[in-house]
Protein backbone atom coordinates (compact mmCIF):
# COMPACT_ATOMS: atom_id res chain seq x y z
CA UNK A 1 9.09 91.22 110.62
CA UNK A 2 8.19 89.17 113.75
CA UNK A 3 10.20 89.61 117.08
CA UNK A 4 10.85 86.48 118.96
CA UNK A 5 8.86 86.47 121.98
CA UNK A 6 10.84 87.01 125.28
CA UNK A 7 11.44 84.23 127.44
CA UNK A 8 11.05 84.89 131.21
CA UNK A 9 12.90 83.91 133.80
CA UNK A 10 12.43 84.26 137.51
CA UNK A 11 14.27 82.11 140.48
CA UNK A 12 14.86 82.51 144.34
CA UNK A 13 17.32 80.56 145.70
CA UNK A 14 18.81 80.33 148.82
CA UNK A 15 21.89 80.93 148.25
CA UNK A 16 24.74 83.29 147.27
CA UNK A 17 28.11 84.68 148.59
CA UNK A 18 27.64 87.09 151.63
CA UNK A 19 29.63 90.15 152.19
CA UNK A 20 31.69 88.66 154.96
CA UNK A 21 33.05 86.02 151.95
CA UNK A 22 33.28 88.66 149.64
CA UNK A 23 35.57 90.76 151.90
CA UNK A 24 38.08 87.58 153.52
CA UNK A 25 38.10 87.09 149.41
CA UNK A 26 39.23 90.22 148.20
CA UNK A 27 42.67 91.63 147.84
CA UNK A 28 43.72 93.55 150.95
CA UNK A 29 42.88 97.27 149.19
CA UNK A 30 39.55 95.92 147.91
CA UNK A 31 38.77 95.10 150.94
CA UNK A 32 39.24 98.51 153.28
CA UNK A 33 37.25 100.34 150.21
CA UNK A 34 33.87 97.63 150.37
CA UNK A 35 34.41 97.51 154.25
CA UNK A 36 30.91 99.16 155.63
CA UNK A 37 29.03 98.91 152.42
CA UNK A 38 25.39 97.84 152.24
CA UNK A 39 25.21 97.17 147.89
CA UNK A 40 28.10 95.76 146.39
CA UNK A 41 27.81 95.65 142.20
CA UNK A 42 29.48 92.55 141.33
CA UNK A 43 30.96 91.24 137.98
CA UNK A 44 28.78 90.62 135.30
CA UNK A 45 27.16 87.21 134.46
CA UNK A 46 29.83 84.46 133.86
CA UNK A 47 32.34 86.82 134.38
CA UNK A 48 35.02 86.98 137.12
CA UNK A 49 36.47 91.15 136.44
CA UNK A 50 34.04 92.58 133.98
CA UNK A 51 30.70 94.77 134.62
CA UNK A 52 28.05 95.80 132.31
CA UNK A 53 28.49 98.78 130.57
CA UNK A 54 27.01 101.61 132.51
CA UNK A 55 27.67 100.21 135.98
CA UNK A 56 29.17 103.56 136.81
CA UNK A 57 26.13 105.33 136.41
CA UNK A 58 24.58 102.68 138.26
CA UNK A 59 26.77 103.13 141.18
CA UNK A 60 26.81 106.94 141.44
CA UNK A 61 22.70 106.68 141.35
CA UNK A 62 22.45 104.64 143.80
CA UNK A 63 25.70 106.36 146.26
CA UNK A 64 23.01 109.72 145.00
CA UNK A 65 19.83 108.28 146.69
CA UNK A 66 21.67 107.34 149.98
CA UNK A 67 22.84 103.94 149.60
CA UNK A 68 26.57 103.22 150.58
CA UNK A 69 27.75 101.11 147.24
CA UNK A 70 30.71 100.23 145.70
CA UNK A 71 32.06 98.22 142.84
CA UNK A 72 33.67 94.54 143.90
CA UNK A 73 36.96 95.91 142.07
CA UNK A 74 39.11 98.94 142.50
CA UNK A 75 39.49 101.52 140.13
CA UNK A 76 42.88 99.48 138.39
CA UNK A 77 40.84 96.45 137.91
CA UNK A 78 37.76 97.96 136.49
CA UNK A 79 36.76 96.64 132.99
CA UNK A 80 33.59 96.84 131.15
CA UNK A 81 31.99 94.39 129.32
CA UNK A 82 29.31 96.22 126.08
CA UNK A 83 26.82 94.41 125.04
CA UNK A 84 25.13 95.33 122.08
CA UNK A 85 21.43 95.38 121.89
CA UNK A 86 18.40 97.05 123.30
CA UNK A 87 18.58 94.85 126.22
CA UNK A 88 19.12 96.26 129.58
CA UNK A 89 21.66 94.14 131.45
CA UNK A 90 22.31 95.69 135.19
CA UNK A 91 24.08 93.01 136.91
CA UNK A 92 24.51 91.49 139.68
CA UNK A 93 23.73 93.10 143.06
CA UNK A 94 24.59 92.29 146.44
CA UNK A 95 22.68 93.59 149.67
CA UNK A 96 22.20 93.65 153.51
CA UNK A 97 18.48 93.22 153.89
CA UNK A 98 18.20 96.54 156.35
CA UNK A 99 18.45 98.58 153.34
CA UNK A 100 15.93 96.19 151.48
CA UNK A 101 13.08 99.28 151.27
CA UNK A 102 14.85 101.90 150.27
CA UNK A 103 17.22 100.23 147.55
CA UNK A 104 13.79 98.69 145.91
CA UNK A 105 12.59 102.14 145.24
CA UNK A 106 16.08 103.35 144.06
CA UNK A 107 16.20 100.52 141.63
CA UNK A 108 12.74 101.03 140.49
CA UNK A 109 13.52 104.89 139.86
CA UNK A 110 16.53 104.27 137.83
CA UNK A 111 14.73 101.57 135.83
CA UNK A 112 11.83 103.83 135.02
CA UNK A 113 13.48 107.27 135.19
CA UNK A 114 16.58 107.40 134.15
CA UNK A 115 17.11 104.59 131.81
CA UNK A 116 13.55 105.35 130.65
CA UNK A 117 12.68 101.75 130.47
CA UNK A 118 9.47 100.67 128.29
CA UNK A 119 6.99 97.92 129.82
CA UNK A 120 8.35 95.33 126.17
CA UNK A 121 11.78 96.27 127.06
CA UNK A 122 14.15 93.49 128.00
CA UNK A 123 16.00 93.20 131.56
CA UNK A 124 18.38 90.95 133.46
CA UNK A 125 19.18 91.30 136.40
CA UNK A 126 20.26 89.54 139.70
CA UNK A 127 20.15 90.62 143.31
CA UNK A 128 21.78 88.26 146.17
CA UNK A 129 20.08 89.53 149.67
CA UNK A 130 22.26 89.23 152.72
CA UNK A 131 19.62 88.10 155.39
CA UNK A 132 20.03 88.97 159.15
CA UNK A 133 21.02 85.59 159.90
CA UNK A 134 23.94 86.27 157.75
CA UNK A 135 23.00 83.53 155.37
CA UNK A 136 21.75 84.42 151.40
CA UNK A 137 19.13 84.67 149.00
CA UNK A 138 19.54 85.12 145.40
CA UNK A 139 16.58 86.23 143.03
CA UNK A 140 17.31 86.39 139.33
CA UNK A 141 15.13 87.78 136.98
CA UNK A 142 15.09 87.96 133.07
CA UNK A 143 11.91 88.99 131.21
CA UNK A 144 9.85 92.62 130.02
CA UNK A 145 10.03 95.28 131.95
CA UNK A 146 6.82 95.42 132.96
CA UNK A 147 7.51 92.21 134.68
CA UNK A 148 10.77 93.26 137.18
CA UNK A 149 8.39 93.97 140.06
CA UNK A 150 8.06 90.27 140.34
CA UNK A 151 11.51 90.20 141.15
CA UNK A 152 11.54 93.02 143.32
CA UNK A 153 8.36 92.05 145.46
CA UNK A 154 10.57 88.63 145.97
CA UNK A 155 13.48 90.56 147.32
CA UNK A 156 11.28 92.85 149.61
CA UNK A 157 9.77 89.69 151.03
CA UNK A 158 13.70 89.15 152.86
CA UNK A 159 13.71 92.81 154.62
CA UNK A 160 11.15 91.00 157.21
CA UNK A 161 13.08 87.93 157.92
């Protein structure tokens, strides 16, 4: 039986909502509870309310490895979205370019070690980079595994602007 060959995709853009929109944006309690954060997991693709399955774990890695991160919902609002397949779909990420270096590697580590990603495995992901100028960057990535450091090599590229 012959797999159908995966289809990468790779874009930087510059743009992307920054976390002063997504704060004036959110409800009042939402708000206080993002308020200092430097990664903000935000709904999945196409969706307005609904993460990926798993982005719990996702969050508590990454709160684990010294990054302050939060969900863009609160606990109430929360709903996850399964997708069933051997793709891994993490989501959408937002982040203040100071803690560009150390989320990379935090990232990395969860891809490799704790999902236990193979190089032929599938990913999606997206990661929106708050720059210092307070403007954004957005660098989506869908392709193999063995392929994501593409994406994050772009992203590391906006910790020295």
């Amino acid at each position: 039986m012959a797999f159908p060959e995966i289809i990468e995709r790779f874009e930087v853009t510059e743009d992307g909502p920054t976390f002063h929109e997504l704060i004036e944006q959110a409800p009042s309690a939402l708000a206080s509870e993002i308020q200092g954060k430097s990664v903000l997991l935000l709904p999945s693709h196409d969706s307005e309310d609904a993460f990926y399955a798993g982005s719990l774990d996702t969050l508590d890695y990454l709160n684990e490895n010294g990054l302050e991160a939060d969900l863009y919902s609160t606990d109430e609002e929360y709903k996850e979205l399964s997708l069933h397949g051997a793709d891994l779909w993490l989501g959408t990420f937002i982040l203040q370019s100071i803690v560009i270096p150390v989320f990379c590697g935090v990232i990395s580590s969860y891809i490799y070690d704790k999902l236990k990603a193979k190089p032929d495995d599938k990913i999606s992901l997206k990661f929106i980079i708050e720059k210092k100028d307070k403007s954004s960057a957005t660098v989506s990535f869908d392709g193999k595994v063995e392929d994501v450091e593409k994406a994050l090599n772009a992203v590391k590229k906006f910790s020295d602007e």
